[in-house]
C-alpha atoms as a PDB file:
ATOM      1  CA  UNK A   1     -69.413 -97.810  97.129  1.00  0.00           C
ATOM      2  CA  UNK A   2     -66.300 -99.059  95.920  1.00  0.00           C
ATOM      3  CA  UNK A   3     -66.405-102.622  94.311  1.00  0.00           C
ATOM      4  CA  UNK A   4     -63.535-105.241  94.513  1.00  0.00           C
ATOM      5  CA  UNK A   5     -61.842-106.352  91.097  1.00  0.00           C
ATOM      6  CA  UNK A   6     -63.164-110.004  92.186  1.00  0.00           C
ATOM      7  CA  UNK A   7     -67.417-107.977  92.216  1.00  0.00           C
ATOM      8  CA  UNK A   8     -66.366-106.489  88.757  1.00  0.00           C
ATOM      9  CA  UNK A   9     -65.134-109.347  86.717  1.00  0.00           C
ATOM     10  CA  UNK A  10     -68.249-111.833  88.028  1.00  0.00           C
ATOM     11  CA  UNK A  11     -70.829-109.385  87.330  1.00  0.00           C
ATOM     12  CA  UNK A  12     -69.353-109.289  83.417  1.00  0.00           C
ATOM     13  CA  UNK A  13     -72.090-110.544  80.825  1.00  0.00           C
ATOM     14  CA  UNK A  14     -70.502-112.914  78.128  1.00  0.00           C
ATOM     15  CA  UNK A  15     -70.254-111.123  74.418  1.00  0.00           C
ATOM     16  CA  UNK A  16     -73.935-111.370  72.844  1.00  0.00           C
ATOM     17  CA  UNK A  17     -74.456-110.497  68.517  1.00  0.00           C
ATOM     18  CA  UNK A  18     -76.497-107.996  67.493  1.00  0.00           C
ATOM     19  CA  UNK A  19     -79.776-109.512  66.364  1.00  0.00           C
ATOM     20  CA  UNK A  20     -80.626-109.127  62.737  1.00  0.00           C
ATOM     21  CA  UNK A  21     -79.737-107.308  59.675  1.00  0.00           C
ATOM     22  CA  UNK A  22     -79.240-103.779  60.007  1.00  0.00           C
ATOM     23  CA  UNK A  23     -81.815-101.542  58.166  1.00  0.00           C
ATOM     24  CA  UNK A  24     -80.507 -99.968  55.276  1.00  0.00           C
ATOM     25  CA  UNK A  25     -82.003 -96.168  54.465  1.00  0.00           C
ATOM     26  CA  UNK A  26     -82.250 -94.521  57.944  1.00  0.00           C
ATOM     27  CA  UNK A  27     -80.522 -92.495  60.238  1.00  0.00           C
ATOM     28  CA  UNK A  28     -78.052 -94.570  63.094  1.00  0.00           C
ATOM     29  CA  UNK A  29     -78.285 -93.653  66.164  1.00  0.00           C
ATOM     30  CA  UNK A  30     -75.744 -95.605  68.459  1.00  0.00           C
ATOM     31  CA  UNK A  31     -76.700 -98.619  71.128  1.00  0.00           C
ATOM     32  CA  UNK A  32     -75.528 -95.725  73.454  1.00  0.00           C
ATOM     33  CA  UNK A  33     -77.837 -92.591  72.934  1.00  0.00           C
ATOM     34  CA  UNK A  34     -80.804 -95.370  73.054  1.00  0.00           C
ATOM     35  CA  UNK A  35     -80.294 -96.285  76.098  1.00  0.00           C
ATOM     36  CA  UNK A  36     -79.498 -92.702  77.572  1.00  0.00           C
ATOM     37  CA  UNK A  37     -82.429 -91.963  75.786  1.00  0.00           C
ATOM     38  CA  UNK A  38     -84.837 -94.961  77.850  1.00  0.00           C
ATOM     39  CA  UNK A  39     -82.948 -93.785  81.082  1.00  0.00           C
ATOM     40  CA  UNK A  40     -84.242 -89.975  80.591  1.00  0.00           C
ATOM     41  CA  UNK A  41     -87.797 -91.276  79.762  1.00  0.00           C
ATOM     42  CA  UNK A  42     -87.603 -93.929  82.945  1.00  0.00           C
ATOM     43  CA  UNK A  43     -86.307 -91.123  85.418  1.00  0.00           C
ATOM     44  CA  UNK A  44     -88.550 -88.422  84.220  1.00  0.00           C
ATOM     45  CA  UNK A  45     -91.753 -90.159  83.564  1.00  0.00           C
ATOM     46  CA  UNK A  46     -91.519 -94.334  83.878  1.00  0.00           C
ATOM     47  CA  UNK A  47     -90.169 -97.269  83.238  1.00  0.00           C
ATOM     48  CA  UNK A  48     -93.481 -98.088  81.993  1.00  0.00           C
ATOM     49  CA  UNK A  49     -93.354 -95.599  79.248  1.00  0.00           C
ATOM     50  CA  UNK A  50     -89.673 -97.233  77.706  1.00  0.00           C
ATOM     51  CA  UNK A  51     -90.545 -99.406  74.317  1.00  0.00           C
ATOM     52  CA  UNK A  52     -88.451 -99.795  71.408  1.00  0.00           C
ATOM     53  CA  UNK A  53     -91.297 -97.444  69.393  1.00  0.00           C
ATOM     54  CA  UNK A  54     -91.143 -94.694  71.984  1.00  0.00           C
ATOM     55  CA  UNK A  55     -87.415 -94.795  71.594  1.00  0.00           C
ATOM     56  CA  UNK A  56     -87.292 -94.660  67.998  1.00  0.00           C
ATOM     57  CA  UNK A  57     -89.310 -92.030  67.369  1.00  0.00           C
ATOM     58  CA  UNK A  58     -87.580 -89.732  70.397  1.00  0.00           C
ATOM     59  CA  UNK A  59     -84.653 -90.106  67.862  1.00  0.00           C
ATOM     60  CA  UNK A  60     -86.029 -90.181  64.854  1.00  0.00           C
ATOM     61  CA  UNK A  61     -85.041 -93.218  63.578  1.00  0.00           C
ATOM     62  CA  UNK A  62     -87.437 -96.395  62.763  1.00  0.00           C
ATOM     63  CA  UNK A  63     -87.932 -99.610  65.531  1.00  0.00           C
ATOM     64  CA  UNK A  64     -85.712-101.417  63.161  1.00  0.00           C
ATOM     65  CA  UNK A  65     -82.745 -99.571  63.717  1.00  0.00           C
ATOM     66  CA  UNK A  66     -83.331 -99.304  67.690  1.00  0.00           C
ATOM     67  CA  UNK A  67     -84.429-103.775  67.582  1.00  0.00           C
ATOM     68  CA  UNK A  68     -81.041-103.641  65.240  1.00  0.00           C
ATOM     69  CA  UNK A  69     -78.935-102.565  68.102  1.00  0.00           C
ATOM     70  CA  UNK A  70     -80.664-103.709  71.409  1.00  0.00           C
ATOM     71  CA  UNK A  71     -82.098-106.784  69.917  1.00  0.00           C
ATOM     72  CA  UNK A  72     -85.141-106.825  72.377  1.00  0.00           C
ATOM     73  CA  UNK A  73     -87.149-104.701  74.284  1.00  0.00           C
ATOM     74  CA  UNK A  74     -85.661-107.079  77.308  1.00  0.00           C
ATOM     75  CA  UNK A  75     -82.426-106.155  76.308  1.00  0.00           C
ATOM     76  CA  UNK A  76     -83.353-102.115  76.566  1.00  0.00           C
ATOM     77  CA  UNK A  77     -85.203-102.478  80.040  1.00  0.00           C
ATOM     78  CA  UNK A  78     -82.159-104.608  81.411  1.00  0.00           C
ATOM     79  CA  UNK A  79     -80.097-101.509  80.475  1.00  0.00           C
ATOM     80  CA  UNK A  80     -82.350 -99.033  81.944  1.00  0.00           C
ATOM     81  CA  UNK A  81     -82.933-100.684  85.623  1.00  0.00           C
ATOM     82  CA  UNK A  82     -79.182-101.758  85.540  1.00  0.00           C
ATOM     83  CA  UNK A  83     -78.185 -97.806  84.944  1.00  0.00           C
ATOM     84  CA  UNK A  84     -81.027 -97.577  88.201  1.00  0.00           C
ATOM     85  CA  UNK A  85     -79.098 -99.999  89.890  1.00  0.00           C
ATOM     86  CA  UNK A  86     -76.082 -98.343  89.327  1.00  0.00           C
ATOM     87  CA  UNK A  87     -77.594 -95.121  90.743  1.00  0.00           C
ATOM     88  CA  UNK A  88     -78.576 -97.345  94.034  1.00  0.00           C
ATOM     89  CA  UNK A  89     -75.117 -99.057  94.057  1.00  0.00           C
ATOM     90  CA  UNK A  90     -73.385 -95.348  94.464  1.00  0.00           C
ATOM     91  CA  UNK A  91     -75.606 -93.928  96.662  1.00  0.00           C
ATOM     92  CA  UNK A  92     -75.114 -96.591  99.196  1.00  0.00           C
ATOM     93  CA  UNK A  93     -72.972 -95.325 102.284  1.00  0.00           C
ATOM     94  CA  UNK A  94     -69.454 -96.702 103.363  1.00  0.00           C
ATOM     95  CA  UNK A  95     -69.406 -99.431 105.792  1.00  0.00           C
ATOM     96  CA  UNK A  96     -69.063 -98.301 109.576  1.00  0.00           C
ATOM     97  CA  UNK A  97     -68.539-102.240 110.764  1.00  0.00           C
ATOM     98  CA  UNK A  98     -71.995-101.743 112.673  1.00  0.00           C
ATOM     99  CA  UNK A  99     -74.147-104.267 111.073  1.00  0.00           C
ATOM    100  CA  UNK A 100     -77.704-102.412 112.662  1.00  0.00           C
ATOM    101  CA  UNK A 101     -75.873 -99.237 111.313  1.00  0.00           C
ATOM    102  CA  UNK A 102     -75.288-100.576 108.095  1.00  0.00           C
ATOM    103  CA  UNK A 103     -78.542-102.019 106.950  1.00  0.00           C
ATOM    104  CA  UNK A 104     -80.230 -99.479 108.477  1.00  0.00           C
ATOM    105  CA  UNK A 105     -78.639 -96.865 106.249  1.00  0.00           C
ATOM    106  CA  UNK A 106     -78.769-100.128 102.885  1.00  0.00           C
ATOM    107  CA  UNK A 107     -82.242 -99.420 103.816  1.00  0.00           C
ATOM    108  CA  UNK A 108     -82.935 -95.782 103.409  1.00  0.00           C
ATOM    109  CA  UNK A 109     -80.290 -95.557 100.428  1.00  0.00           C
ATOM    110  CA  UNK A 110     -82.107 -98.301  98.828  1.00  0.00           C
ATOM    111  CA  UNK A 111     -85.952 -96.388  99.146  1.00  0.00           C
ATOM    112  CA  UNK A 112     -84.262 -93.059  98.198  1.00  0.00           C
ATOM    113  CA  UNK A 113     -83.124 -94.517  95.198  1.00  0.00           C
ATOM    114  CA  UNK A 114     -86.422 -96.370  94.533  1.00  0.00           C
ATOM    115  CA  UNK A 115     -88.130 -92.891  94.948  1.00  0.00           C
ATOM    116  CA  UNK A 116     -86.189 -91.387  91.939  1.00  0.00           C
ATOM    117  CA  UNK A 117     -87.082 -93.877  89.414  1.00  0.00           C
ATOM    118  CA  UNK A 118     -91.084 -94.283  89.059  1.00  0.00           C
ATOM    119  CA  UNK A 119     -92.861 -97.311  88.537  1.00  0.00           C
ATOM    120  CA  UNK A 120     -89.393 -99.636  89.282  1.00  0.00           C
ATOM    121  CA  UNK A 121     -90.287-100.500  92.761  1.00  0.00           C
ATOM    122  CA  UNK A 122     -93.867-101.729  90.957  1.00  0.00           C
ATOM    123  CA  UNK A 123     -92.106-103.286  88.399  1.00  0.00           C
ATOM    124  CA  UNK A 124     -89.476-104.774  90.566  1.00  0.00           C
ATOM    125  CA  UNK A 125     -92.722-106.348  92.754  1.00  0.00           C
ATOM    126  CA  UNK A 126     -94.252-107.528  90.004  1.00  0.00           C
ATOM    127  CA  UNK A 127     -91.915-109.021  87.343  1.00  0.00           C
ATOM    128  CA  UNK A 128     -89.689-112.087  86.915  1.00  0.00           C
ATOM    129  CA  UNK A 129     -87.632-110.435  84.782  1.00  0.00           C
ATOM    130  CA  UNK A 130     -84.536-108.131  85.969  1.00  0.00           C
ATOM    131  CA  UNK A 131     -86.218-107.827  89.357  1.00  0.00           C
ATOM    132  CA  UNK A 132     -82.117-109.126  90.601  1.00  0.00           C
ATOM    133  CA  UNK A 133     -79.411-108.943  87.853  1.00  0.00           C
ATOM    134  CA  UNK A 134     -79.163-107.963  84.270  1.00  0.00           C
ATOM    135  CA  UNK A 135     -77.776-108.716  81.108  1.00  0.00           C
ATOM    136  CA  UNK A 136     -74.603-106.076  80.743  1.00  0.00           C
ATOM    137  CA  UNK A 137     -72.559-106.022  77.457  1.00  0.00           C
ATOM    138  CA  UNK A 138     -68.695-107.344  77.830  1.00  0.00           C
ATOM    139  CA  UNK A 139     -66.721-104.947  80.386  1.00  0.00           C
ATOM    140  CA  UNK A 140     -69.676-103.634  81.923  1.00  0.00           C
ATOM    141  CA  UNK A 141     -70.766-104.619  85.664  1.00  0.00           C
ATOM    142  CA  UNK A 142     -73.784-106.073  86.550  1.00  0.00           C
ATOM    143  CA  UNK A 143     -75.196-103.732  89.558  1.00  0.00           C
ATOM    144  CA  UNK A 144     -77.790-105.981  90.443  1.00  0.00           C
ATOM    145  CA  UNK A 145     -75.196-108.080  91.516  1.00  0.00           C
ATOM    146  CA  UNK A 146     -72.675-105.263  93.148  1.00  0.00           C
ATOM    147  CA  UNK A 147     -75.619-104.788  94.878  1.00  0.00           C
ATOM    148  CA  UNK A 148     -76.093-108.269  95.845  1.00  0.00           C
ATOM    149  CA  UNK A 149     -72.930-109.029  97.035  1.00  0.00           C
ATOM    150  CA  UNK A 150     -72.889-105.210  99.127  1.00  0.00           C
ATOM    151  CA  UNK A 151     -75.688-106.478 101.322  1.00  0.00           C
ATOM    152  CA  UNK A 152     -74.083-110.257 100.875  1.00  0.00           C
ATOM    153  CA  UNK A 153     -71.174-108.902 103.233  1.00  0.00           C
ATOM    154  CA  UNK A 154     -73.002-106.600 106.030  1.00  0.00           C
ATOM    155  CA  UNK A 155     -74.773-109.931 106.991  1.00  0.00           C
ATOM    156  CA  UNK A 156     -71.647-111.590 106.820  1.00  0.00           C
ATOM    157  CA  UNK A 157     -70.415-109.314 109.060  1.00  0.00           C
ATOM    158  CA  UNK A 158     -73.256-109.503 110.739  1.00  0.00           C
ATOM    159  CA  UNK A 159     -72.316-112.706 111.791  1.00  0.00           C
ATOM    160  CA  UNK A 160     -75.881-114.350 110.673  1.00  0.00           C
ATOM    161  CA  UNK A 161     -76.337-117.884 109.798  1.00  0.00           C
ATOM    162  CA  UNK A 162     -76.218-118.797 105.945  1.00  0.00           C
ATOM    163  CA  UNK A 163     -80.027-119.832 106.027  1.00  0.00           C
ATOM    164  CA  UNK A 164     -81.037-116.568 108.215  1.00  0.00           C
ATOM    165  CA  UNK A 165     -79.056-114.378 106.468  1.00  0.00           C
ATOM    166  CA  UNK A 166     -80.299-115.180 102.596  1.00  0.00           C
ATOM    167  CA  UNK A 167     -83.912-115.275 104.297  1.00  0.00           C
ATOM    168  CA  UNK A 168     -83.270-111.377 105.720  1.00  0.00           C
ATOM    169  CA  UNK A 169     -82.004-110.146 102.617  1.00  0.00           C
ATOM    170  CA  UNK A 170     -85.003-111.185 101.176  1.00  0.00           C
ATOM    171  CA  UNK A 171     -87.507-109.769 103.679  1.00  0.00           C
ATOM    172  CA  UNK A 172     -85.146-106.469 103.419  1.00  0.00           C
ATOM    173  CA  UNK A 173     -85.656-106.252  99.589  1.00  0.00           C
ATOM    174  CA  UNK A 174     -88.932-107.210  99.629  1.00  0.00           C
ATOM    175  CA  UNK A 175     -90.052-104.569 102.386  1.00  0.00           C
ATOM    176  CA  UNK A 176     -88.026-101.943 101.122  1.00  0.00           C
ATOM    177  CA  UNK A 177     -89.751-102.288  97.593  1.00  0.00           C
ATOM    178  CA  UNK A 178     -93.437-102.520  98.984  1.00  0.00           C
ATOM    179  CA  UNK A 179     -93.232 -99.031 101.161  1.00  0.00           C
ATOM    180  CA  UNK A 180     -91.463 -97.497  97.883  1.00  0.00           C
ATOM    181  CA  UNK A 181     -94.412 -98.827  96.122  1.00  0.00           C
ATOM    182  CA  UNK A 182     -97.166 -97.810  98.285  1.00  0.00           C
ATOM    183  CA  UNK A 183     -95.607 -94.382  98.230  1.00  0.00           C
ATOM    184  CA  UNK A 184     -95.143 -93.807  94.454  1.00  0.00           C
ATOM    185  CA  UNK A 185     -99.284 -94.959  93.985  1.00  0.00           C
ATOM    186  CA  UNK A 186    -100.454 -93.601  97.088  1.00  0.00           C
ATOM    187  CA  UNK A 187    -101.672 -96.440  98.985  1.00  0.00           C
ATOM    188  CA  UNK A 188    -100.408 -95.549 102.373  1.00  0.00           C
ATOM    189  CA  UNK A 189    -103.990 -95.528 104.805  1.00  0.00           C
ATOM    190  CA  UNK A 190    -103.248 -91.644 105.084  1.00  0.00           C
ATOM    191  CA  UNK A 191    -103.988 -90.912 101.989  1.00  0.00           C
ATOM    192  CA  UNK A 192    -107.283 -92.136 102.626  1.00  0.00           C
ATOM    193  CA  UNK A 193    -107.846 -91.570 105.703  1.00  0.00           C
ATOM    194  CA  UNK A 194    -111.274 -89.625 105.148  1.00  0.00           C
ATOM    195  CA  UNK A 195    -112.696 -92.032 102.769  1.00  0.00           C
ATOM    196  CA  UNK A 196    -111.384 -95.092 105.570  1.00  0.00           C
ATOM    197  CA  UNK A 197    -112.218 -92.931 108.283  1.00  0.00           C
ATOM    198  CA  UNK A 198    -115.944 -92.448 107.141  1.00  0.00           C
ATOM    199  CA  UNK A 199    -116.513 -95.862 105.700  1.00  0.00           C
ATOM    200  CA  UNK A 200    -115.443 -97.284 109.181  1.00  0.00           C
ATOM    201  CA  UNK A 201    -117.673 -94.961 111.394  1.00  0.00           C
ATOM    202  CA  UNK A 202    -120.796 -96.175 109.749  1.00  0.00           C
ATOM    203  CA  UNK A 203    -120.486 -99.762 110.694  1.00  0.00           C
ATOM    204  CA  UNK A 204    -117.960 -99.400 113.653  1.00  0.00           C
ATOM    205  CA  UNK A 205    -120.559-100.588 116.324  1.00  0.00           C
ATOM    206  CA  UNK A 206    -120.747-104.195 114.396  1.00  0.00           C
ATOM    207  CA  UNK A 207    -117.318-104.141 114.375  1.00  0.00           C
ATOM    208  CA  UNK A 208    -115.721-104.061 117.096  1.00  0.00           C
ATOM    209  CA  UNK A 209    -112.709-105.051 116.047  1.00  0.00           C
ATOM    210  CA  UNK A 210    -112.123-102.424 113.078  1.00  0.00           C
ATOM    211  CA  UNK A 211    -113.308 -99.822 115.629  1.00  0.00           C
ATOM    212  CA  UNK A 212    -110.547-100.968 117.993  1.00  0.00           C
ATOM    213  CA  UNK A 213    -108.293 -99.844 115.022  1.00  0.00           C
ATOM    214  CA  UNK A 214    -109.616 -97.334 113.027  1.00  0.00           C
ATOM    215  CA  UNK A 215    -108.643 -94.178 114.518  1.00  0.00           C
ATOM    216  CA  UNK A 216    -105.176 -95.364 114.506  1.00  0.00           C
ATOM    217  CA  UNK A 217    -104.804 -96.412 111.547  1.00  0.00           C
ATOM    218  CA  UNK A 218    -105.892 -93.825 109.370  1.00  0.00           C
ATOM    219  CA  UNK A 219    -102.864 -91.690 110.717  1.00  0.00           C
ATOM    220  CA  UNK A 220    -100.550 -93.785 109.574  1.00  0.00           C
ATOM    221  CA  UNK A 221     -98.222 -92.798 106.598  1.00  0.00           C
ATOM    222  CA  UNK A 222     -95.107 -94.581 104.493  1.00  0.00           C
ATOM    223  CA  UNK A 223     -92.904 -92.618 106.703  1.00  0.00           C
ATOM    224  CA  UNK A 224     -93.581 -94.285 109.957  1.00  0.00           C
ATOM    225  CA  UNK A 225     -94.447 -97.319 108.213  1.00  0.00           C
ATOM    226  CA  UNK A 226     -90.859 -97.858 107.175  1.00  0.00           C
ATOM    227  CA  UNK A 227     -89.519 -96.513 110.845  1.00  0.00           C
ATOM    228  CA  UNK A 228     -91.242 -99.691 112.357  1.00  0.00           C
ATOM    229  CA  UNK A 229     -90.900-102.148 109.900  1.00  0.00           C
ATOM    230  CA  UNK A 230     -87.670-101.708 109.598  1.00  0.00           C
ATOM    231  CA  UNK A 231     -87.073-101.454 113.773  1.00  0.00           C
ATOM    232  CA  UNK A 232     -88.909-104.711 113.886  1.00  0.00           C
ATOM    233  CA  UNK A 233     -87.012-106.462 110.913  1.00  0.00           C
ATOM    234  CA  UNK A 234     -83.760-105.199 113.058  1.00  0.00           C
ATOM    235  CA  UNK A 235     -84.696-107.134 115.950  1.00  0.00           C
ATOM    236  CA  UNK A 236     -85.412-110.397 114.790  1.00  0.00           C
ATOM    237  CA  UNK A 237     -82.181-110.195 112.617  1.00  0.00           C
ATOM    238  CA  UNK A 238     -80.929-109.925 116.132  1.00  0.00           C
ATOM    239  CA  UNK A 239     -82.866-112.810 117.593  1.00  0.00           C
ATOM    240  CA  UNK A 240     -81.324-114.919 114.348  1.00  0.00           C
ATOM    241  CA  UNK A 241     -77.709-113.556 115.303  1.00  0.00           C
ATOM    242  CA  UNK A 242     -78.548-115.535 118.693  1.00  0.00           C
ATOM    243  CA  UNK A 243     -78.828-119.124 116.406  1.00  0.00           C
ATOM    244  CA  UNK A 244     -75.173-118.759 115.493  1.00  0.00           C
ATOM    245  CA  UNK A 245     -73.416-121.770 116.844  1.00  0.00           C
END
C-alpha cells in the first residue's frame, strides 16, 4: 500500500528525550539493533517474550543501557507491534473500487499478518496499550494509523454512514483478531472435538438442546469460522449501505 504525503506527516510522533543518564562502563548497542533485536524475538517466538532484560542480555549489554535508549519497556513494545503493523500495512492489496472486494481481501491480509506474529492478536485483545497507534520517533510513520486511515477510505468508498461505518471497522478488527486468536491457542471446537464430542454424548438426552448442536459443532474449525463471519459481517455492512440518505 502506498500512503499519501498527507497519512505520512499525521502519523509523525513529536521529538521525545532519551530518559536518563547514560551508563558509563558498558558496551552501546544502538536504539536500532534493540529494536531489530525485540522484532526477531516477537516474530520467532512472542511478543510476550520482549523485556528490556531479555534484550540486554541477547546483546550483551546491561538493562541500563537498553532503558538508556528506549526509555521504557512501553516504548520497546510500541516499536515492535508498530514494525508488525508495518508488515500488515504492506501486505494489504491495492484497491479494486469494490468495497465487498476490498474488505474482504483487508480481511484475510489482516489474519495473515496476525498469523506471523504470535501472541499479538492476544495481546491486541487484551491490552489498552498500542492495541491502535504507537509512539514512532520524529520522521517515522505511525502504521497503526496508515492502517487506520486504509480501512477509513474503503468504507468511505463504501458509501457507509459515519456512525455505521466507525461501528464496522470495529466489528472488522475485533473479529479479525478473535479467529487469529483462537487459532494461535487452539481454541477452535475442532481441536476438541473428541473431548466436546464425548462430554456431550453422556448427557445429550437431558439436553436437548446441546444435542441439537453437537455433532455440528465439533466440525467446525477457524477456517470456516472466518468464511461465515466474515460473509455475514458483509451483509449487514450492506443492509447499513441501505441507511444512507
Amino acid at each position: 500500500m502506498s500512503e499519501s504525503s498527507t497519512t505520512s506527516e499525521a502519523a509523525k510522533a513529536a521529538p521525545r528525550k532519551r530518559s536518563g543518564r547514560r551508563p558509563k562502563g558498558d558496551q552501546d548497542v544502538s536504539r536500532d539493533a534493540m529494536i531489530a533485536c525485540a522484532i526477531g524475538i516477537a516474530r520467532n517466538e512472542s511478543l510476550t517474550e520482549v523485556s528490556m532484560v531479555r534484550i540486554g542480555k541477547e546483546l550483551g549489554v546491561a538493562a541500563g543501557m537498553v532503558h538508556y535508549h528506549l526509555g521504557s519497556r512501553d516504548e520497546l513494545i510500541s516499536a515492535v507491534i508498530n514494525a508488525a503493523f508495518k508488515d500488515r500495512v504492506q501486505r494489504l492489496p491495492a484497491l479494486t473500487g469494490e468495497w465487498r472486494t476490498d474488505i474482504e481481501a483487508f480481511a484475510r491480509s489482516s489474519l495473515a499478518t496476525l498469523e506471523c506474529w504470535p501472541g499479538l492478536a492476544t495481546y491486541i485483545l487484551t491490552e489498552n496499550k498500542f492495541r491502535l497507534f504507537q509512539r514512532v520517533q520524529p520522521g517515522e510513520i505511525d502504521y497503526g494509523l496508515a492502517y487506520f486511515d486504509h480501512i477509513g477510505q474503503i468504507l468511505k468508498a463504501a458509501a457507509l454512514p459515519q456512525p455505521f461505518a466507525a461501528m464496522a471497522y470495529h466489528l472488522l478488527l475485533l473479529f479479525v483478531s478473535v479467529i487469529a486468536a483462537e487459532k494461535e491457542n487452539h481454541q477452535a471446537p475442532h481441536a476438541h472435538s473428541g473431548f466436546i464430542g464425548s462430554y456431550l454424548m453422556k448427557s445429550a438426552q437431558h439436553y436437548p438442546g446441546a444435542e441439537f448442536l453437537a455433532a455440528d459443532f465439533v466440525t467446525i474449525d477457524s477456517g470456516s469460522t472466518f468464511d461465515s463471519g466474515l460473509a455475514v459481517l458483509l451483509d449487514g455492512f450492506e443492509g447499513w449501505r441501505k441507511c444512507s440518505p
